[in-house]
Protein backbone atom coordinates (compact mmCIF):
# COMPACT_ATOMS: atom_id res chain seq x y z
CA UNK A 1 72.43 1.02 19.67
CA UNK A 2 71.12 3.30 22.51
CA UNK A 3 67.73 4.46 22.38
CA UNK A 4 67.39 8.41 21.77
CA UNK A 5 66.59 9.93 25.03
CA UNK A 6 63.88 12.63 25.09
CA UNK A 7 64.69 16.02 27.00
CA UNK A 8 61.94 17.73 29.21
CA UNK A 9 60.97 20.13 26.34
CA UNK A 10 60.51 17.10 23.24
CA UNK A 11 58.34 14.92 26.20
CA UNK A 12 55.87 17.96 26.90
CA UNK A 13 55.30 18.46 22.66
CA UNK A 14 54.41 14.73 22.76
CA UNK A 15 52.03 15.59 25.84
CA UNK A 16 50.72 17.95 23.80
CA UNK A 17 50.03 16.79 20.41
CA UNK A 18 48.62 13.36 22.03
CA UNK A 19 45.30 14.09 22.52
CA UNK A 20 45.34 16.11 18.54
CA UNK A 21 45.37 12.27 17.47
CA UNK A 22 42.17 10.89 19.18
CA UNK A 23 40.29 14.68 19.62
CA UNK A 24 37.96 13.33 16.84
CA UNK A 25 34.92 12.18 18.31
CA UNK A 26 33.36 8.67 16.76
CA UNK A 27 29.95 9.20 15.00
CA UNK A 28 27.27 7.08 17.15
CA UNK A 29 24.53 5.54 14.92
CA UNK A 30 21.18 7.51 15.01
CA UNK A 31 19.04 4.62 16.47
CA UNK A 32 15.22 4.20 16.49
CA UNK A 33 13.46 6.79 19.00
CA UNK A 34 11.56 5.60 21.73
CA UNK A 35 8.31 6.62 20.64
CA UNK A 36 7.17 6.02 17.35
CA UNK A 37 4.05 6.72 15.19
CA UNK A 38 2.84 5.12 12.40
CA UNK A 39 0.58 7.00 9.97
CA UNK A 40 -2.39 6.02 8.04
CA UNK A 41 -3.99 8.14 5.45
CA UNK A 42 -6.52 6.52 5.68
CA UNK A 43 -9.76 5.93 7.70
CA UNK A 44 -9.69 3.12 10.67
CA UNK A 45 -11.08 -0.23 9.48
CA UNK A 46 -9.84 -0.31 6.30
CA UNK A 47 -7.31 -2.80 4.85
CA UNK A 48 -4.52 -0.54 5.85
CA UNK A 49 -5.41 0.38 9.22
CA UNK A 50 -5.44 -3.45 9.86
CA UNK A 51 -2.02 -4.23 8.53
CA UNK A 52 -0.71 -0.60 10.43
CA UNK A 53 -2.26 -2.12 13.61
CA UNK A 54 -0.65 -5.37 13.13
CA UNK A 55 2.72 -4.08 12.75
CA UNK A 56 2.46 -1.62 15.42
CA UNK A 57 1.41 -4.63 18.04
CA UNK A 58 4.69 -6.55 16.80
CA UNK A 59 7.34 -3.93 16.31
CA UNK A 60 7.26 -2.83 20.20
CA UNK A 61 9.45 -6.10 20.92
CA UNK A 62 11.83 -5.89 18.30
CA UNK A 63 12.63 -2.15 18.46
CA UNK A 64 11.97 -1.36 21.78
CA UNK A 65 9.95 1.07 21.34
CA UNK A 66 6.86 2.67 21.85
CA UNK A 67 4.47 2.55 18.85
CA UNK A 68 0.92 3.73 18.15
CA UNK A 69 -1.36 4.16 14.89
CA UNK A 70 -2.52 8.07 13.77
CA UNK A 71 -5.11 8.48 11.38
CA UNK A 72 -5.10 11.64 9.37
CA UNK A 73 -7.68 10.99 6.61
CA UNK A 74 -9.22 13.29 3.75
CA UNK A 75 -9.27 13.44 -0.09
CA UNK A 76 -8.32 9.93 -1.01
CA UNK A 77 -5.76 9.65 1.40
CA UNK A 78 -3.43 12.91 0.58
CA UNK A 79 -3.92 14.52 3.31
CA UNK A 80 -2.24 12.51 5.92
CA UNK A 81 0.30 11.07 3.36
CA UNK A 82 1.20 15.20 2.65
CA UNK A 83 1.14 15.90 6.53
CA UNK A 84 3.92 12.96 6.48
CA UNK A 85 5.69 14.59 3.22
CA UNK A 86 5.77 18.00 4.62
CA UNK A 87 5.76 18.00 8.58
CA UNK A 88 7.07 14.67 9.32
CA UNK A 89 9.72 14.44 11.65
CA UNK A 90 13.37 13.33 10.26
CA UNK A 91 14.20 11.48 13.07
CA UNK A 92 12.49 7.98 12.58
CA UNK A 93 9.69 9.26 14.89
CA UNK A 94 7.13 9.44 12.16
CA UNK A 95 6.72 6.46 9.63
CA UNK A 96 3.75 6.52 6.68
CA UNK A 97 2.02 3.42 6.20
CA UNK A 98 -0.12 3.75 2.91
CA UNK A 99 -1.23 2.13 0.02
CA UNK A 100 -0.38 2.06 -3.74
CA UNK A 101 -3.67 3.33 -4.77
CA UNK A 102 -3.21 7.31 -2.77
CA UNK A 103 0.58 6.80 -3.61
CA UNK A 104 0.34 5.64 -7.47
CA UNK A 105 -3.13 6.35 -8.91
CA UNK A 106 -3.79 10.32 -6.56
CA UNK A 107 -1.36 12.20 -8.73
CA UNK A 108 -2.58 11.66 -11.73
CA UNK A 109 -6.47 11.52 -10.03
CA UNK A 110 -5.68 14.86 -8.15
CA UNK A 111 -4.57 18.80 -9.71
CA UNK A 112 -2.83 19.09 -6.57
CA UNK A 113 -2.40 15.87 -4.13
CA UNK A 114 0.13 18.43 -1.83
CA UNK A 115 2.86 15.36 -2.51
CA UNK A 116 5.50 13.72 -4.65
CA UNK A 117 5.35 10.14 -4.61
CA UNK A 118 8.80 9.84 -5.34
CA UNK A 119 11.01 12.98 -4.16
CA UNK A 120 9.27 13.72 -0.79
CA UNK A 121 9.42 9.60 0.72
CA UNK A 122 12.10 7.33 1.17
CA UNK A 123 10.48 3.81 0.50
CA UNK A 124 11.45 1.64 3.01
CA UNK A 125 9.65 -1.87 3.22
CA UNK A 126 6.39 -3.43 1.87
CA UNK A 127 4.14 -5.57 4.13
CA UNK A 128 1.08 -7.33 2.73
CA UNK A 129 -0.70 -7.86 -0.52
CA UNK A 130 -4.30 -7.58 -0.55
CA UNK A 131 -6.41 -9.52 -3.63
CA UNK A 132 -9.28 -8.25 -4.99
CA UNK A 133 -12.37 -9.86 -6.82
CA UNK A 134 -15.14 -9.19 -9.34
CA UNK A 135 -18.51 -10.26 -8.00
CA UNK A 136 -22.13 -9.94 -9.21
CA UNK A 137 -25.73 -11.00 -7.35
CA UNK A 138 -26.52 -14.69 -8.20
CA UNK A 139 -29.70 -12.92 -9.99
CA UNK A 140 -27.78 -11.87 -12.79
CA UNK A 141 -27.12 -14.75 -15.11
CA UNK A 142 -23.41 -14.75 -15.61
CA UNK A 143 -20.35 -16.87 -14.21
CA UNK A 144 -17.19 -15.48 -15.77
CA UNK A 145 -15.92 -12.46 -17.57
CA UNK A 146 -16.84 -13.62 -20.96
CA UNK A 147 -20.53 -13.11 -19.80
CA UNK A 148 -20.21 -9.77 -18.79
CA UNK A 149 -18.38 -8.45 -21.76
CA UNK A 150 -21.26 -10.28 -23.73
CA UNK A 151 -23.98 -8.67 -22.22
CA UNK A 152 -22.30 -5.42 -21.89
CA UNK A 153 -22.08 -5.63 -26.14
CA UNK A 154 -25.66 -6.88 -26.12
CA UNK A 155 -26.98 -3.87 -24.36
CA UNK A 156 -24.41 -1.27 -24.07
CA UNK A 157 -25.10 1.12 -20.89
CA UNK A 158 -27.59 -1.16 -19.34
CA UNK A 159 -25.43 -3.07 -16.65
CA UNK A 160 -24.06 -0.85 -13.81
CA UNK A 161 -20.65 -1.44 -11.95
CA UNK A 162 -20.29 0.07 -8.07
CA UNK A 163 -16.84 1.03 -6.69
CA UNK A 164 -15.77 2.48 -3.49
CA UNK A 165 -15.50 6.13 -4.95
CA UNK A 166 -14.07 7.70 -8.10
CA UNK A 167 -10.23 7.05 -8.38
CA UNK A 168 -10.36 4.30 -6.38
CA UNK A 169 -9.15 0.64 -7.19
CA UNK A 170 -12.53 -0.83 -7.55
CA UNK A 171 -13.21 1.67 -10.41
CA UNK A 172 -10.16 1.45 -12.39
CA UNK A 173 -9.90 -2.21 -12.67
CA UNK A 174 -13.87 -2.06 -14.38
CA UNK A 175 -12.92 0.81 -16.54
CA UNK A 176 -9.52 -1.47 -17.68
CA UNK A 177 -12.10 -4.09 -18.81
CA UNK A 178 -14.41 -1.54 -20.66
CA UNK A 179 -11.33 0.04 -22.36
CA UNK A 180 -9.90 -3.36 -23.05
CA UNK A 181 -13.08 -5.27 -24.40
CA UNK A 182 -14.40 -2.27 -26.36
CA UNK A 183 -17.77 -2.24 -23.88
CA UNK A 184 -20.18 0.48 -22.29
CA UNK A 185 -20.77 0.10 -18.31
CA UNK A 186 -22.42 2.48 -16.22
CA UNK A 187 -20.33 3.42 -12.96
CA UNK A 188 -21.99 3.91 -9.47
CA UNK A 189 -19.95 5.52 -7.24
CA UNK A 190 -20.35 4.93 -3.52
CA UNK A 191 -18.54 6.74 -0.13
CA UNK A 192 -17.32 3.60 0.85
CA UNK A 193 -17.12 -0.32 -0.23
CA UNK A 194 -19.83 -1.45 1.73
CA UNK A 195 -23.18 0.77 0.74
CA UNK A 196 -21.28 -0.36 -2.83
CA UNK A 197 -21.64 -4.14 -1.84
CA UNK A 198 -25.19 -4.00 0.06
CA UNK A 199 -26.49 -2.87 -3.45
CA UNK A 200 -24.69 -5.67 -5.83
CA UNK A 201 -26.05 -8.16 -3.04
CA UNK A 202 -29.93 -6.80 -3.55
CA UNK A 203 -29.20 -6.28 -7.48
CA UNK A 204 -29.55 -2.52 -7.75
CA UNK A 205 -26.11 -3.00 -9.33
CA UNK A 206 -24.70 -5.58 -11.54
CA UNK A 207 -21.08 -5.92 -10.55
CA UNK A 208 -18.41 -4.46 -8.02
CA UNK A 209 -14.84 -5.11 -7.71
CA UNK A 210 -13.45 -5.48 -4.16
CA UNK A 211 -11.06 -6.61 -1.42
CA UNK A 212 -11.44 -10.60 -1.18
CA UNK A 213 -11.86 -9.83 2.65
CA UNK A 214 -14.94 -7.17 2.20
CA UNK A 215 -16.32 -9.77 -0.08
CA UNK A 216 -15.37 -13.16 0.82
CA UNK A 217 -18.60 -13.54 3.70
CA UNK A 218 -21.12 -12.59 0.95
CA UNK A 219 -19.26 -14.91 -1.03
CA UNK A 220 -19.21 -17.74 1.47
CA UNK A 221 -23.06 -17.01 2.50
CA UNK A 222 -23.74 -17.12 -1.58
CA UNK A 223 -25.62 -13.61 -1.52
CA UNK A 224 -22.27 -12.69 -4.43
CA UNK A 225 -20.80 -15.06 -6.79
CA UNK A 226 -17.36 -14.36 -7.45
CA UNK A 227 -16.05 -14.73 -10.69
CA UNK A 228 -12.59 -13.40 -11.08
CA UNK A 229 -9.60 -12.33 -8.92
CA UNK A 230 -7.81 -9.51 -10.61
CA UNK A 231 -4.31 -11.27 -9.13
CA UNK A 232 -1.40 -12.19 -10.64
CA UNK A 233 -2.21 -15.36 -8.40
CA UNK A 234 -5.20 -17.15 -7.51
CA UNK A 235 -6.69 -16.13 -3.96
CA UNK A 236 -5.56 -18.56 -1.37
CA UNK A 237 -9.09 -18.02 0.06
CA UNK A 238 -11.12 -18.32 -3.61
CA UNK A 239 -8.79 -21.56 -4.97
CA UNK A 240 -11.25 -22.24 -7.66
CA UNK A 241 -12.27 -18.60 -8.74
CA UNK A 242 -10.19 -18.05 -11.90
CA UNK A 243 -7.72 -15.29 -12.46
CA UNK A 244 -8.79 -12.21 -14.48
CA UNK A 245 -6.39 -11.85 -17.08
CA UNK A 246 -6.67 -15.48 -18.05
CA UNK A 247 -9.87 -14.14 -20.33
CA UNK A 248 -8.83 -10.37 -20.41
CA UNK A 249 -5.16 -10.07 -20.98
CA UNK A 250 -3.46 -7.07 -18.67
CA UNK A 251 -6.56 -7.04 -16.13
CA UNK A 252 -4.37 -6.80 -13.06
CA UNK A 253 -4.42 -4.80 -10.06
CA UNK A 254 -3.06 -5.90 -6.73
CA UNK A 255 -3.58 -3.47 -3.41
CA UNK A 256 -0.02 -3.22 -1.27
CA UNK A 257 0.18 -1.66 2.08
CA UNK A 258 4.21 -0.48 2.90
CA UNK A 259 6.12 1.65 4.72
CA UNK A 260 7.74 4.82 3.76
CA UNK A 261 9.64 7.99 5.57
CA UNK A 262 9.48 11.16 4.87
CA UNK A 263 12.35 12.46 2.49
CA UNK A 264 15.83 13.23 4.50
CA UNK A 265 15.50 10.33 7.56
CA UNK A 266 18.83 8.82 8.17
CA UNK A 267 19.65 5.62 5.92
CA UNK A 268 20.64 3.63 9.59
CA UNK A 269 16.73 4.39 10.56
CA UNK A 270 15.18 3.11 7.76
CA UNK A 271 17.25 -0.03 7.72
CA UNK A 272 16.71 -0.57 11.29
CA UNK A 273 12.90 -0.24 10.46
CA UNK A 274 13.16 -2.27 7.25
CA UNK A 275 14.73 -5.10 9.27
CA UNK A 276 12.01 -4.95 12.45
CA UNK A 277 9.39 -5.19 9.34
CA UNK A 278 10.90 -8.29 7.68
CA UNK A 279 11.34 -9.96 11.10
CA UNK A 280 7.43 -9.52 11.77
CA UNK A 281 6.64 -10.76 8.59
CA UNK A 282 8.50 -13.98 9.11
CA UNK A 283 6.39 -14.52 12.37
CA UNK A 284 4.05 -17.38 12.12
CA UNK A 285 1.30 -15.08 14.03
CA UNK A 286 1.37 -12.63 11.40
CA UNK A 287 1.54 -15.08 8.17
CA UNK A 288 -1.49 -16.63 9.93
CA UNK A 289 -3.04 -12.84 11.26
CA UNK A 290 -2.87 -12.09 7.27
CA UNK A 291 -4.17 -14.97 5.81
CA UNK A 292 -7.01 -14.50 7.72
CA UNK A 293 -7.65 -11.02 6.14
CA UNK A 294 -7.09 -12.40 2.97
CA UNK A 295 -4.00 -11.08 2.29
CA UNK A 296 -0.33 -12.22 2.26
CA UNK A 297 2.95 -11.25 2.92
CA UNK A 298 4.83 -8.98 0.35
CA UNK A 299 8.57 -9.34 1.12
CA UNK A 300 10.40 -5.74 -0.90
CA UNK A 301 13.06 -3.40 0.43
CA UNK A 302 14.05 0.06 -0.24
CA UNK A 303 14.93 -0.32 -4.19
CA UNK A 304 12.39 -2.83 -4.84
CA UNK A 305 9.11 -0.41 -3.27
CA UNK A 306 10.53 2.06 -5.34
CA UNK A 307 10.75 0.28 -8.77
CA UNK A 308 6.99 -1.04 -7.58
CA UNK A 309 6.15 2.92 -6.45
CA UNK A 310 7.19 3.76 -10.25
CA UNK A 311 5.46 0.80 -12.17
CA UNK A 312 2.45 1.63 -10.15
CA UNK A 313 2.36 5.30 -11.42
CA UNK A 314 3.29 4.82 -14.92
CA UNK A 315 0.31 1.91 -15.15
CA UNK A 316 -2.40 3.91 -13.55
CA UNK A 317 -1.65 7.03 -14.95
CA UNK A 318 -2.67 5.91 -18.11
CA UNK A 319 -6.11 4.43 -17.11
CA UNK A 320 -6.73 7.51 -15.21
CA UNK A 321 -6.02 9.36 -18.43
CA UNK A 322 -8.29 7.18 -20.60
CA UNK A 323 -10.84 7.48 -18.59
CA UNK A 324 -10.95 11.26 -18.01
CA UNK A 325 -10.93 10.89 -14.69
CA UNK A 326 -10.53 13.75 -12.34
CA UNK A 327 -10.87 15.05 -8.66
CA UNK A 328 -10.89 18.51 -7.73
């Protein structure tokens, strides 16, 4: 059988309706931009700023990109995180490294924090856990938690707690343990962990909950005795200080530092920037950079910081409730 043979006219519709086929342009990836800023809420120093400054020294060589550390500090962390919320770029340019505390325990701590934990982020990966500790001066005459909720029944009011500020993690974990063991403490609020800790050390106050890294000198020098890590986990760095709930049941509070994006930045983005953060983490440098802060890796994607970003808001909600606290 002869093939059909095409006259002028049928071979110049073909012409014609052969680019209609391939006219549709492929959609190209939206890949990381070449400079890239990563956002702390909070002020340089802190637990946070070191794990930001850490990732931004390691993610230059797996992204290649350009990457520096912002600071945008002020009331408890809000208002950088809301700068993030509100103004942040959608095009991977801007990333918001916080922690839990300003995005779990601020809404319910704050009328009006400017941002929605939940609608205006897009979680993307967690880096590092950060332990925390109860200590007290060696003048005081107590070595566990049973001894503090003893004396605090003995002579309710007397014995004083510090903390780094009203809201903050060092406060809520003391006012679980009053609420949970039925006992009076008097809080002392500092600006700032370490006026807090220069006053447990000369016994103007009785007891202060920390990071394990603020601590852990004093602890080492013996001006504080530690006597519980409020960990799910005993600190790597205190093996033989016992965990908190083991004598008060549901006194637990972990600090996390992760990543987020502001609301509306491509899916491909934040998966390229959850896989440059899991990559670092598995580096021996940074295992070994975190251990030395006292702190660990925390390995949780997308759904996972989300389900943690929701636990952490339903749990401290309720202390912050109890407790009447309040900022304006």
């Amino acid at each position: 059988m002869k093939s059909p043979v095409l006259n002028r006219r049928q071979v110049a519709a073909a012409i014609a309706l052969a680019p209609v086929a391939t006219s549709f342009p492929i959609r190209a990836q939206p890949v990381l931009p070449k400079n890239i800023t990563l956002l702390v809420p909070q002020n340089a120093g802190g637990s946070n700023d070191v794990m930001a400054r850490a990732v931004a020294a390691r993610l230059p060589a797996l992204i290649g990109a350009s990457v520096v550390v912002e600071n945008r500090t002020g009331a408890g962390g809000n208002v950088g995180s809301a700068h993030v919320a509100k103004s942040g770029p959608k095009d991977g340019s801007m990333w918001l490294v916080t922690i839990n505390s300003t995005q779990a325990i601020n809404p319910a701590l704050y009328k009006n924090t400017g941002f929605d934990p939940i609608n205006d982020f897009e979680p993307v990966a967690a880096i590092a856990l950060v332990q925390h500790v109860i200590v007290v001066s060696p003048k005081l005459s107590v070595n566990n938690l049973s001894d503090v909720v003893a004396l605090a029944r003995r002579d309710p009011g007397k014995y004083s707690y510090g903390s780094a500020g009203n809201g903050t993690f060092s406060h809520l974990l003391m006012e679980m343990l009053k609420k949970s063991q039925g006992v009076n403490l008097t809080h002392i609020p500092y600006k700032g962990v370490a006026p807090a800790l220069t006053d447990v050390i000369s016994g103007n106050v009785n007891y202060l909950v920390s990071t394990v890294p603020a601590c852990l000198p004093f602890i080492k020098s013996g001006q504080l005795k530690a006597l519980a890590v409020t960990s799910l986990q005993r600190a790597p760095a205190l093996p033989e200080v016992p965990l908190a709930h083991d004598s008060v049941p549901g006194l637990v509070g972990e600090l996390w530092v992760a990543v987020y994006a502001p609301k509306g930045v491509a899916k491909e983005l934040i998966e390229q920037m959850r896989k440059a953060v899991t990559t670092l983490q598995a580096q021996p440098d940074m295992e070994s950079f975190l251990a030395a802060q006292g702190a660990s890796v925390l390995r949780a994607g997308p759904a996972e910081l989300m389900a943690m970003t929701r636990d952490e808001i339903s749990k401290w909600g309720v202390v912050v409730r109890d407790a009447g606290m309040t900022v304006d």
